[in-house]
Protein backbone atom coordinates (compact mmCIF):
# COMPACT_ATOMS: atom_id res chain seq x y z
CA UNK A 1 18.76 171.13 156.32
CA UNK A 2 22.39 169.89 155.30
CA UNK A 3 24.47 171.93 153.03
CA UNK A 4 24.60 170.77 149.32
CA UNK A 5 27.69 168.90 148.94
CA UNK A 6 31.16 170.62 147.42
CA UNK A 7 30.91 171.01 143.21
CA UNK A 8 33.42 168.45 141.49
CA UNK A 9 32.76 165.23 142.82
CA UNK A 10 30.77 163.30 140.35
CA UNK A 11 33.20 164.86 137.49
CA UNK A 12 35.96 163.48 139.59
CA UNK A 13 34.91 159.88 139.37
CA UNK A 14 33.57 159.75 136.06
CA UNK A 15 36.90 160.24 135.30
CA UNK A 16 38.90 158.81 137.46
CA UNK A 17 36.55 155.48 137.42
CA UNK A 18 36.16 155.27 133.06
CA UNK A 19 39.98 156.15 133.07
CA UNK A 20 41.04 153.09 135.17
CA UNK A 21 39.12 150.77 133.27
CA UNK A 22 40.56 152.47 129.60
CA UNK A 23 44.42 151.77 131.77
CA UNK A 24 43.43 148.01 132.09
CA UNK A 25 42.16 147.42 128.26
CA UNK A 26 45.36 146.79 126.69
CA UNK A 27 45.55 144.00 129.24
CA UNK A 28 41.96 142.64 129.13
CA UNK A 29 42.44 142.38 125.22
CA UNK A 30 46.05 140.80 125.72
CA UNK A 31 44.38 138.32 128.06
CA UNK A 32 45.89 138.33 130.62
CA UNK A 33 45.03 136.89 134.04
CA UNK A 34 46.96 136.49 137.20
CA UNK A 35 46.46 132.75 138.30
CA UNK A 36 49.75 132.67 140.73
CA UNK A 37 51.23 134.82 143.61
CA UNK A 38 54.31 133.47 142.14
CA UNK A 39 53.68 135.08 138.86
CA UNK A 40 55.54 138.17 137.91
CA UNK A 41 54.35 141.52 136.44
CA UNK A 42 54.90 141.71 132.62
CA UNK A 43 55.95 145.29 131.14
CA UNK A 44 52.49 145.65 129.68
CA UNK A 45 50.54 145.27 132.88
CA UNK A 46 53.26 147.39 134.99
CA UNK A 47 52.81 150.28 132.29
CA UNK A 48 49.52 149.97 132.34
CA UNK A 49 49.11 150.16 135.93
CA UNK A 50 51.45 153.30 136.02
CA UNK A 51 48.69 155.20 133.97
CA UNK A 52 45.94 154.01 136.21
CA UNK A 53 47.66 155.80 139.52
CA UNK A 54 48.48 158.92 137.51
CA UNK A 55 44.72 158.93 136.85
CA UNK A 56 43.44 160.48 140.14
CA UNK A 57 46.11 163.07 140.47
CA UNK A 58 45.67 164.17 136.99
CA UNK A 59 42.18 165.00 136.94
CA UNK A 60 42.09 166.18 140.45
CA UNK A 61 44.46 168.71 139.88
CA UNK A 62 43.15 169.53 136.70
CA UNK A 63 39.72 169.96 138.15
CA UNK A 64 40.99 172.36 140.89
CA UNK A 65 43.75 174.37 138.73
CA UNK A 66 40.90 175.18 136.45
CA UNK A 67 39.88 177.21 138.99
CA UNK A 68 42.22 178.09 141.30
CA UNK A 69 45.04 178.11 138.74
CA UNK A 70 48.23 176.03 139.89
CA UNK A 71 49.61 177.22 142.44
CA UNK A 72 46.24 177.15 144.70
CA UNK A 73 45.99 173.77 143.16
CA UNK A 74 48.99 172.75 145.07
CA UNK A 75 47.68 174.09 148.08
CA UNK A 76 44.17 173.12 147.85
CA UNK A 77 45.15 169.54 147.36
CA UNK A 78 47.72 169.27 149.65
CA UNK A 79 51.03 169.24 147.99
CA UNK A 80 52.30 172.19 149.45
CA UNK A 81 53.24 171.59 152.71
CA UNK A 82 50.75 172.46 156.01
CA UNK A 83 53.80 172.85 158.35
CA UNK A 84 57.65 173.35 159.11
CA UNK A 85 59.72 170.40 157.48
CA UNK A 86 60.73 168.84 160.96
CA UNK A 87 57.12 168.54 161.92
CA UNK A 88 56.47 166.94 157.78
CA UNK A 89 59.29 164.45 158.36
CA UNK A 90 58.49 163.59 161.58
CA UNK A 91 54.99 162.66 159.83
CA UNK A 92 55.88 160.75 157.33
CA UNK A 93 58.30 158.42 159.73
CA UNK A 94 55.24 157.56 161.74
CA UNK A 95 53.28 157.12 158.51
CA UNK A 96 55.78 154.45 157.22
CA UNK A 97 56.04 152.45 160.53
CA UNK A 98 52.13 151.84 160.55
CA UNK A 99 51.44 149.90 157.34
CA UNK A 100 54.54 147.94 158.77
CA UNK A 101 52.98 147.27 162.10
CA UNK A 102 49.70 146.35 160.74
CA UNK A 103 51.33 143.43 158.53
CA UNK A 104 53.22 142.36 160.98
CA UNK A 105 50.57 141.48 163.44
CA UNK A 106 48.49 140.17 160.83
CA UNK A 107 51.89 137.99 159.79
CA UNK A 108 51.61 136.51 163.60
CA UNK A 109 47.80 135.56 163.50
CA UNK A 110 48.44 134.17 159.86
CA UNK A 111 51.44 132.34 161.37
CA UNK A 112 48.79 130.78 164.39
CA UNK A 113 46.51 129.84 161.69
CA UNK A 114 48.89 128.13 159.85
CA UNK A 115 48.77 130.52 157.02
CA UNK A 116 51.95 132.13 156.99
CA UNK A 117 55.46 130.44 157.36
CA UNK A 118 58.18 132.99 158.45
CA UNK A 119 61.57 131.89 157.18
CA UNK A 120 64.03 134.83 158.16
CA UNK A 121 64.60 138.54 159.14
CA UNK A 122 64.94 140.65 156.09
CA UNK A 123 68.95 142.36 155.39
CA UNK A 124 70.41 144.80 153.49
CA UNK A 125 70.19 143.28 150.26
CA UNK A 126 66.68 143.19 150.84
CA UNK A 127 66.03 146.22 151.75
CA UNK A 128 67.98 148.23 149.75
CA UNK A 129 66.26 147.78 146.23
CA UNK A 130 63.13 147.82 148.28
CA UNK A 131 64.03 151.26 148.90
CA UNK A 132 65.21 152.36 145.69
CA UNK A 133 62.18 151.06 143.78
CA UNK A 134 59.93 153.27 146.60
CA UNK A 135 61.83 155.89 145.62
CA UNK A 136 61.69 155.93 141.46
CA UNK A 137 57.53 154.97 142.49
CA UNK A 138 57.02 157.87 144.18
CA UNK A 139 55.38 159.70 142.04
CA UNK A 140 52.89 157.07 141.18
CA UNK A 141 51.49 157.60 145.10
CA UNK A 142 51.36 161.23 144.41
CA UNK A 143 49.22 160.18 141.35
CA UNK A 144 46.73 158.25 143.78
CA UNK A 145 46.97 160.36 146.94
CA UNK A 146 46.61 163.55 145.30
CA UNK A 147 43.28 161.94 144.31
CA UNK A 148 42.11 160.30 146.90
CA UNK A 149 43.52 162.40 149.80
CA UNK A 150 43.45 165.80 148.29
CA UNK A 151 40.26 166.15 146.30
CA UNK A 152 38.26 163.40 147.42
CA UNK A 153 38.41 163.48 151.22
CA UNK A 154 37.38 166.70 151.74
CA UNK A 155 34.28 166.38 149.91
CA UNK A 156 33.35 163.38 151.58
CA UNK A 157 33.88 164.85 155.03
CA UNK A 158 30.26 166.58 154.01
CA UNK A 159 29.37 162.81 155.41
CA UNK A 160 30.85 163.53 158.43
CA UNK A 161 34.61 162.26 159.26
CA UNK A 162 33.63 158.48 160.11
CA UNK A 163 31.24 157.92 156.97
CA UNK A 164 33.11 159.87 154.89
CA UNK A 165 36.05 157.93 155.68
CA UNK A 166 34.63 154.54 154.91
CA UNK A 167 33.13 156.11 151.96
CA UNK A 168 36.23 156.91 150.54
CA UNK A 169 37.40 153.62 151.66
CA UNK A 170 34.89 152.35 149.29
CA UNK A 171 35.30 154.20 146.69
CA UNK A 172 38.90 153.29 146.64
CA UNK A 173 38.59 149.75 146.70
CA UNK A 174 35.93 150.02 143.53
CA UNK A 175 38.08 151.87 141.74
CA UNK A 176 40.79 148.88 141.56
CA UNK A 177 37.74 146.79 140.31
CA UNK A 178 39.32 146.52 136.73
CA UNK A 179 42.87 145.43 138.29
CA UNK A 180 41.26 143.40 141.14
CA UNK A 181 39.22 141.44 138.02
CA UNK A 182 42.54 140.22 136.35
CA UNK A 183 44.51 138.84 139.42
CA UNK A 184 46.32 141.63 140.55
CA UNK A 185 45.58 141.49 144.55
CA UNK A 186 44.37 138.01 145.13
CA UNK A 187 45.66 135.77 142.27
CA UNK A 188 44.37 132.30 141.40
CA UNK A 189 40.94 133.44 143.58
CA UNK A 190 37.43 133.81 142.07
CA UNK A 191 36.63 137.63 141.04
CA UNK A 192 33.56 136.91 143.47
CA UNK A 193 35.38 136.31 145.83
CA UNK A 194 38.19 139.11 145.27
CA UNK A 195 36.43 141.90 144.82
CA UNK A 196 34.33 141.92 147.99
CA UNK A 197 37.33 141.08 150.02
CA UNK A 198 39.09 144.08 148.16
CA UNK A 199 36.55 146.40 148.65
CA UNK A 200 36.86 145.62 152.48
CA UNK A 201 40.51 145.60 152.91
CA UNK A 202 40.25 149.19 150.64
CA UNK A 203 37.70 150.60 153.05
CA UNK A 204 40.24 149.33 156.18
CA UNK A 205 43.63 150.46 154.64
CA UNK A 206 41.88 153.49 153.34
CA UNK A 207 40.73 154.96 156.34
CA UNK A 208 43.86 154.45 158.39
CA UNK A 209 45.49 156.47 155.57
CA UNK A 210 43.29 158.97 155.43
CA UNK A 211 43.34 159.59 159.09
CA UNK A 212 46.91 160.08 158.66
CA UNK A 213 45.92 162.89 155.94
CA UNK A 214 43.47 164.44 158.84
CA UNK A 215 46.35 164.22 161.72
CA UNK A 216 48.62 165.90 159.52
CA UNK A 217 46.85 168.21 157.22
CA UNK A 218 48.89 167.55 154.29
CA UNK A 219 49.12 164.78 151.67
CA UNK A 220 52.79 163.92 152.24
CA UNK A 221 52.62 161.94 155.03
CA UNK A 222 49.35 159.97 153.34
CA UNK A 223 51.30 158.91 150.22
CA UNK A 224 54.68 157.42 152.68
CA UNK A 225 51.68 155.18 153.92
CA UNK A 226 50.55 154.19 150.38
CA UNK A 227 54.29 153.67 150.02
CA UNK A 228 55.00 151.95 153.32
CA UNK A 229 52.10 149.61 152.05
CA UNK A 230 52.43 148.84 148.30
CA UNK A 231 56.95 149.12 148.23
CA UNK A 232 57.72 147.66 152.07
CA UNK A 233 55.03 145.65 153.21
CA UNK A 234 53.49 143.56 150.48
CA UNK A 235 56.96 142.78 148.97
CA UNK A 236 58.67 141.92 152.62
CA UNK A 237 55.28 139.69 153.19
CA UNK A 238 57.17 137.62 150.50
CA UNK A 239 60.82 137.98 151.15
CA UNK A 240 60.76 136.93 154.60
CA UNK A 241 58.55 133.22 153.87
CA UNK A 242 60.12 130.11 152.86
CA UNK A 243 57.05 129.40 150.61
CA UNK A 244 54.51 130.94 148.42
CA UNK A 245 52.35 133.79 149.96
CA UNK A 246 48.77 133.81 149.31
CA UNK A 247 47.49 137.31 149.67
CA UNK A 248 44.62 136.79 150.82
CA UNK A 249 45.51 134.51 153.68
CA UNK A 250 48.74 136.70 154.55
CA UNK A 251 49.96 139.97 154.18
CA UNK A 252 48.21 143.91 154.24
CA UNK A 253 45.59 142.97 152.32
CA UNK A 254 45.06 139.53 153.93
CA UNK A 255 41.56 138.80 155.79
CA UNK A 256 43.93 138.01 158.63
CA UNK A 257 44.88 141.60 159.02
CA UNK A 258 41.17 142.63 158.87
CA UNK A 259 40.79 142.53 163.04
CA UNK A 260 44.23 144.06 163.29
CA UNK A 261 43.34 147.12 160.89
CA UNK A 262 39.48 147.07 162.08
CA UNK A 263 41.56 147.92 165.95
CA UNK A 264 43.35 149.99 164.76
CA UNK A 265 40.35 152.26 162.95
CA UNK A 266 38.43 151.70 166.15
CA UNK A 267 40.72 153.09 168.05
CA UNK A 268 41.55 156.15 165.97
CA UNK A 269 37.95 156.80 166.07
CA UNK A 270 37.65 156.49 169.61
CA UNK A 271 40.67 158.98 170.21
CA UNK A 272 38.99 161.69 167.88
CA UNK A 273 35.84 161.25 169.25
CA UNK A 274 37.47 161.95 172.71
CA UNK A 275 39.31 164.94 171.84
CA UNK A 276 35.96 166.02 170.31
CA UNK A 277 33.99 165.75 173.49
CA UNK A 278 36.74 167.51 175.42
CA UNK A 279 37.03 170.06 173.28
CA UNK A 280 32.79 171.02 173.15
CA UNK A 281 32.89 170.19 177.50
CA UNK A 282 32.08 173.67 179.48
CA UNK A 283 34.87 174.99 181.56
CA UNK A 284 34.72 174.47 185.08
CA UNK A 285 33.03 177.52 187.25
CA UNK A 286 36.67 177.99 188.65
CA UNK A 287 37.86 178.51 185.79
CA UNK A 288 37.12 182.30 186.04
CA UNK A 289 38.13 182.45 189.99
CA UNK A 290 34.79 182.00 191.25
CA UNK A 291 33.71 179.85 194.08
CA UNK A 292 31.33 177.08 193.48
């Protein structure tokens, strides 16, 4: 018989699901609707986005310092750090390469498909702001990851790793459902058509960062991902075409990267699963210094 699963999930998205929609309302009631990629963020719809990611994070840690007070709230979720700082940085450097390398090869089947139109390498100047605005955002990927990687993830490892993971996945890409409805990943697309693909890319991107989470048993190196994704990738996706990008053609959260990510889950999978067989296989009989 399986283990009742760990207290504080439904609480956890009940409010973390009827929050996100109460972020978007100013905007539904403004009416406002994404119909362009070329169309900018207005201050209303950036501030209201910034209360959506501090949504997760809030109620996760209030959930768990309620409890545990703050201090095991930090540790429970993952804030305070699992091991030495050259081991943590070392992480996180890895972490922001992989979002990077996923685009990329999605930007080269894109390209063959006629989808994408690469114009020129990306310089200093375009980097630099990139990485100041990552930066002053940081926070805001605490407010998801704390969430998502901290609370949720270990209570949908009850699942076991690989469901759980695509659960959370998901879950994830549902919970963007009220920003997904107004334009905000796949502008100028039907919200039939926007959601699903959302949902999929979410359950993709999601459990590549979440496996990052696992690898490195803390949350920092899970939020440089969300980072690496969200401040680098999408916004570089852009800089480097000589035309419009449509998102869902090209870029992270592109159906082109879908078979990229999908390879790279796969084989993630397949190198846990390995290191799970080898680590429940007998030791030899010589082990001990017995003859066979």
């Amino acid at each position: 018989m399986k283990p009742n699963p760990p207290s504080g999930l439904l609480p956890f998205l009940s409010i973390s699901f009827v929050g996100a929609w109460l972020a978007m309302v100013p905007l539904w009631l403004d009416g406002l609707r994404r119909t362009s990629a070329a169309q900018g963020t207005p201050p209303l719809a950036a501030a209201c986005m910034i209360l959506m990611m501090l949504v997760p994070a809030l109620t996760a840690f209030g959930l768990t310092a309620r409890r545990h007070g703050l201090r095991g709230a930090a540790r429970i979720l993952g804030l305070a750090r699992a091991t030495p700082w050259r081991h943590e940085l070392r992480s996180v450097a890895v972490a922001l390469t992989i979002p990077l390398g996923l685009t990329a090869a999605g930007l080269a089947v894109a390209a063959l498909a006629g989808r994408y139109s690469p114009a020129h390498l990306p310089g200093p100047a375009t980097i630099a702001p990139l990485v100041l605005r990552a930066l002053v955002s940081l926070p805001l990927y605490f407010g998801e990851e704390l969430g998502w990687q901290g609370y949720l993830l270990p209570r949908l490892l009850h699942h076991g790793r690989t469901r759980g993971l695509l659960i959370g996945g998901a879950i994830w890409g549902a919970w963007h459902v009220p920003m997904t409805a107004l334009g905000g990943s796949y502008p100028g697309h039907s919200v039939l058509l926007g959601i699903p693909v959302a949902v999929v890319t979410a359950m993709l991107l999601g459990t590549v960062i979440a496996t990052v989470r696992l690898s490195t048993g803390s949350v920092w190196a899970a939020v440089a991902a969300h980072v690496s994704l969200n401040e680098f990738a999408l916004p570089l996706t852009r800089e480097v075409s000589d035309r419009v990008v449509d998102p869902l053609f090209a870029g992270p959260l592109s159906i082109s990267t879908w078979p990229i990510t999908a390879l790279a889950v796969l084989g993630a999978w397949l190198v846990h699963r390995r290191r799970g067989t080898a680590a429940a296989a007998p030791e030899p009989s010589g082990s001990h210094g017995r003859a066979s």
